[in-house]
C-alpha atoms as a PDB file:
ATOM      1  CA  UNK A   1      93.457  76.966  91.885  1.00  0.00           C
ATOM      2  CA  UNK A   2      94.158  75.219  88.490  1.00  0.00           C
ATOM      3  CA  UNK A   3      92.256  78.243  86.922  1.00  0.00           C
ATOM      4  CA  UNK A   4      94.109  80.677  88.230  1.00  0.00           C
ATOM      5  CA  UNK A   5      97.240  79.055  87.784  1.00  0.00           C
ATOM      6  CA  UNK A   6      96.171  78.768  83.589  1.00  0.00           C
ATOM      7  CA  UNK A   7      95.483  82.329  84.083  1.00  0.00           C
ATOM      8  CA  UNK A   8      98.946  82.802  84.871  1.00  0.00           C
ATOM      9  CA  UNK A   9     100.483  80.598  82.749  1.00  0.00           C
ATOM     10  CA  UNK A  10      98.528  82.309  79.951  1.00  0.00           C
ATOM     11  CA  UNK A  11      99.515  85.993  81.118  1.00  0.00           C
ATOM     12  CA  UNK A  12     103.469  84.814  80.957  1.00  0.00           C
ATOM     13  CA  UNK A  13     103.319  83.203  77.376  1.00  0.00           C
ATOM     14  CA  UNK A  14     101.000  86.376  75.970  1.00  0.00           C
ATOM     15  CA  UNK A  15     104.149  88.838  77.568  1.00  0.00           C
ATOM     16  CA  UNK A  16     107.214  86.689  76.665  1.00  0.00           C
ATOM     17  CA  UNK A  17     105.766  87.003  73.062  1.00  0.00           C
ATOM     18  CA  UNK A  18     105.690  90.079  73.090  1.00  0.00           C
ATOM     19  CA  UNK A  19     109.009  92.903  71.786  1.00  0.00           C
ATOM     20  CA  UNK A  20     106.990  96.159  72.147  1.00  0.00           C
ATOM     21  CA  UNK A  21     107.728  98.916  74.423  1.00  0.00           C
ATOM     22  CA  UNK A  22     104.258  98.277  75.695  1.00  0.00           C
ATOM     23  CA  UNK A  23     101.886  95.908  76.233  1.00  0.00           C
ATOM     24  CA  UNK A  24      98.636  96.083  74.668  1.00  0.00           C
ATOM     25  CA  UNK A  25      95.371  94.838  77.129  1.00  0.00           C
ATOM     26  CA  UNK A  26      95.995  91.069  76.290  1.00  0.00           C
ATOM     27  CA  UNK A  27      95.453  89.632  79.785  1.00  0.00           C
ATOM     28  CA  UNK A  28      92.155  90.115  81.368  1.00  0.00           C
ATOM     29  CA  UNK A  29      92.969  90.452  84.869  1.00  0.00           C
ATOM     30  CA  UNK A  30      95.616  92.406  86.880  1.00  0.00           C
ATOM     31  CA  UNK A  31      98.685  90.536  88.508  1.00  0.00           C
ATOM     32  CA  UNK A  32      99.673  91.714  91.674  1.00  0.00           C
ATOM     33  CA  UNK A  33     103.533  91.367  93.072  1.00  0.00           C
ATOM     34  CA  UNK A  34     105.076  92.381  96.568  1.00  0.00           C
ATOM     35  CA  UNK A  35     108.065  92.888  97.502  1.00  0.00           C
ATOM     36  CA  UNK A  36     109.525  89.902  99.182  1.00  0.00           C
ATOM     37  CA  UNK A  37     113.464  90.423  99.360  1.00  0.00           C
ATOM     38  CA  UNK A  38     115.579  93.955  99.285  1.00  0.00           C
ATOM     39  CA  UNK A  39     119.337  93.757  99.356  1.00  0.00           C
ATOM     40  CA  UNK A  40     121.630  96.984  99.467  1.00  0.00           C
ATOM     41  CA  UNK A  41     125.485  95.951  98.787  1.00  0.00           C
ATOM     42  CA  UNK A  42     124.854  92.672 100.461  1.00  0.00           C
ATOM     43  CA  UNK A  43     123.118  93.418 103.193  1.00  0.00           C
ATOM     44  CA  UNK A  44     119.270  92.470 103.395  1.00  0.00           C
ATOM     45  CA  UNK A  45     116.784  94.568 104.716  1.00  0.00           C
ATOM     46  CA  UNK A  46     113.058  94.816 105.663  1.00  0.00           C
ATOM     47  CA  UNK A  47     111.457  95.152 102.189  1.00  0.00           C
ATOM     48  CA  UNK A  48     109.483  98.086 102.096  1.00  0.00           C
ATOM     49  CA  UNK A  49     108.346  98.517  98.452  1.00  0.00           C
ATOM     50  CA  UNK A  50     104.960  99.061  97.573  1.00  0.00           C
ATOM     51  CA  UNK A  51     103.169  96.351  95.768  1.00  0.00           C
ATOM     52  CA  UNK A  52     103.884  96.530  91.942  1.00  0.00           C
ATOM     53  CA  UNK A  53     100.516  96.194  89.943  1.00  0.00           C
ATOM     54  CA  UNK A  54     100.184  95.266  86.486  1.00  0.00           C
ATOM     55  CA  UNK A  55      96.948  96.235  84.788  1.00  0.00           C
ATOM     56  CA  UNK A  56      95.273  94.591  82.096  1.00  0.00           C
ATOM     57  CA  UNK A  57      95.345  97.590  79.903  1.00  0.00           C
ATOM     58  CA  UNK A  58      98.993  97.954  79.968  1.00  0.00           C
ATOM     59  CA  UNK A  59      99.465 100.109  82.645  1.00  0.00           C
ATOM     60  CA  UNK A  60     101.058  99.330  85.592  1.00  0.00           C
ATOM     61  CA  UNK A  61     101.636 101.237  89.424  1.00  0.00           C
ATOM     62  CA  UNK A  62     104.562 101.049  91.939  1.00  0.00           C
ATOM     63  CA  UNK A  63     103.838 103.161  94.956  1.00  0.00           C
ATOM     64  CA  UNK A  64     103.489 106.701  93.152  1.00  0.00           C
ATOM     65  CA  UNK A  65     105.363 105.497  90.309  1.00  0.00           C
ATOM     66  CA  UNK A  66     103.342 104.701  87.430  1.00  0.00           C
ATOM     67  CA  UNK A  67     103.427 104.474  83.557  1.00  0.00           C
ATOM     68  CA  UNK A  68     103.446 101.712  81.396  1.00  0.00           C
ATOM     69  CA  UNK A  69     104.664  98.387  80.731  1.00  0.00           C
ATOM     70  CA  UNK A  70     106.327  95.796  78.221  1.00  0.00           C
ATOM     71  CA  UNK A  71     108.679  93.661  77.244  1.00  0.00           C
ATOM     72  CA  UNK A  72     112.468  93.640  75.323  1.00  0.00           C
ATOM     73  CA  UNK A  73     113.954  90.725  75.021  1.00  0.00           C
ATOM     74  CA  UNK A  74     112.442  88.360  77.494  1.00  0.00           C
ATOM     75  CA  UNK A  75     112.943  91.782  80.153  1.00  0.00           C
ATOM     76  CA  UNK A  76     110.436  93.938  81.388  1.00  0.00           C
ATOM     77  CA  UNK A  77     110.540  97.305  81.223  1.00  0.00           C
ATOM     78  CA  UNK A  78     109.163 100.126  83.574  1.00  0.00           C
ATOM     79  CA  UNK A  79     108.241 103.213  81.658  1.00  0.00           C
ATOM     80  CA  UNK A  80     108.252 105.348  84.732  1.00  0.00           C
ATOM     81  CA  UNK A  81     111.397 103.946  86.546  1.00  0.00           C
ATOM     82  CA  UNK A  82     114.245 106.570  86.540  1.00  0.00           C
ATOM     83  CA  UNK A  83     116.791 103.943  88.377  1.00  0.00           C
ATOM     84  CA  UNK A  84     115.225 100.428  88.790  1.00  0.00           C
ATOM     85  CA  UNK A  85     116.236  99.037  84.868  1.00  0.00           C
ATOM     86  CA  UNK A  86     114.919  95.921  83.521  1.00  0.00           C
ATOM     87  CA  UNK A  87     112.932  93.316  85.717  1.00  0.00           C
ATOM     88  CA  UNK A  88     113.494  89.984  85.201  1.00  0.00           C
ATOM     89  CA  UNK A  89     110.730  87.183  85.692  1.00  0.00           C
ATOM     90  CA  UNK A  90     111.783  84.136  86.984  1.00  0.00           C
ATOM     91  CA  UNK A  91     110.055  80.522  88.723  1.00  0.00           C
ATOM     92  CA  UNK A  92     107.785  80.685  85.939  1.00  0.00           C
ATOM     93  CA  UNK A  93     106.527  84.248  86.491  1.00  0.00           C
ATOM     94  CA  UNK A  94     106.377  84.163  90.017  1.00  0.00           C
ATOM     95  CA  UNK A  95     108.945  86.242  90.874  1.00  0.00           C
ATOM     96  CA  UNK A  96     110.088  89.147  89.507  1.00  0.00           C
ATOM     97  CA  UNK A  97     113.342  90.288  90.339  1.00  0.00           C
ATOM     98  CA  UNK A  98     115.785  93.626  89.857  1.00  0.00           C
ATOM     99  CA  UNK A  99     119.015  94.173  89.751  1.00  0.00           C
ATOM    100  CA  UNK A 100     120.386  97.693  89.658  1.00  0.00           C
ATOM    101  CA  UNK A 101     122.514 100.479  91.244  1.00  0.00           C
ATOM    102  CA  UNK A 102     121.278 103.740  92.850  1.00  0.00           C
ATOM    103  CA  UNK A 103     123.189 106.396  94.799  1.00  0.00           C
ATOM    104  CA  UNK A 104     126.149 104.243  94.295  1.00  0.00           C
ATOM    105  CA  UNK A 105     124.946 101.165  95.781  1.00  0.00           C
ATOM    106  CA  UNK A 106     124.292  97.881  93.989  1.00  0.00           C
ATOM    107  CA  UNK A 107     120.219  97.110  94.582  1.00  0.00           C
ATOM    108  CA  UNK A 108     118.397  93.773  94.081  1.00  0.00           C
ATOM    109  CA  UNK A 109     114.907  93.417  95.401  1.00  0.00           C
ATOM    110  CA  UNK A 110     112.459  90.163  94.345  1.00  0.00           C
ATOM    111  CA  UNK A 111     109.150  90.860  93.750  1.00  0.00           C
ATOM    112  CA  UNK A 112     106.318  87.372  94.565  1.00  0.00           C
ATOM    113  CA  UNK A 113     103.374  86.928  92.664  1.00  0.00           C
ATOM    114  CA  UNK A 114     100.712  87.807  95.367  1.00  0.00           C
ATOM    115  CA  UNK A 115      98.315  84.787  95.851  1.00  0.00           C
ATOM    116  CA  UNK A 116      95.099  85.207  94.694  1.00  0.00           C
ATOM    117  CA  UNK A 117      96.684  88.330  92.914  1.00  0.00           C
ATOM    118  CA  UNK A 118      95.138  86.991  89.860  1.00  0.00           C
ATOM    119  CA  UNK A 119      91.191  88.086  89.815  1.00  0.00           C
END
């Protein structure tokens, strides 16, 4: 556990260091997050998100969204997200969490780190 925990640790310091539009292959492993709270103008629902996947190569897959990823300003940013914005990792990079609106609504949905999503 403490290894994969450094492994962590290590991933978040390598990407808050980081002000490019994407991230080179730094970490050696993927991290995996699922969707773990969805919330449409206040009211919750069953989260239903795919699992986002960030690959060590910079790369990263939401459902059939896909692209690449980086970091601005201690934000991450989704090259293939039309609507979503800038993710925001909190509890030490365990969750990742959104904030946006869509079709008029105001959206947040938390992303967890996935245990054992570190391989």
């Amino acid at each position: 556990m403490k290894l994969k925990f450094g492994k962590i640790l290590i991933f978040i310091l390598l990407i808050g260091l980081i002000a490019l539009p994407s991230v080179p292959a730094l970490a050696a492993n993927n991290l995996v997050y699922h969707c773990w709270q969805f919330n449409v103008d206040g009211a919750g629902g069953k989260c239903t998100s795919p699992s986002l996947i960030f690959n060590s190569n910079g790369t990263y897959t939401l459902g059939s969204e896909s692209g690449t990823y980086g970091i601005r300003k201690g934000k991450i940013i989704l090259s293939g997200s039309t609507f979503r914005g800038l993710g925001e990792l909190k509890e030490n990079g365990f969750q990742l969490f959104f904030d946006y609106h869509y079709n008029g609504k105001h959206h947040n949905v938390t992303y967890l780190l996935r245990p054992g999503a570190v391989r």
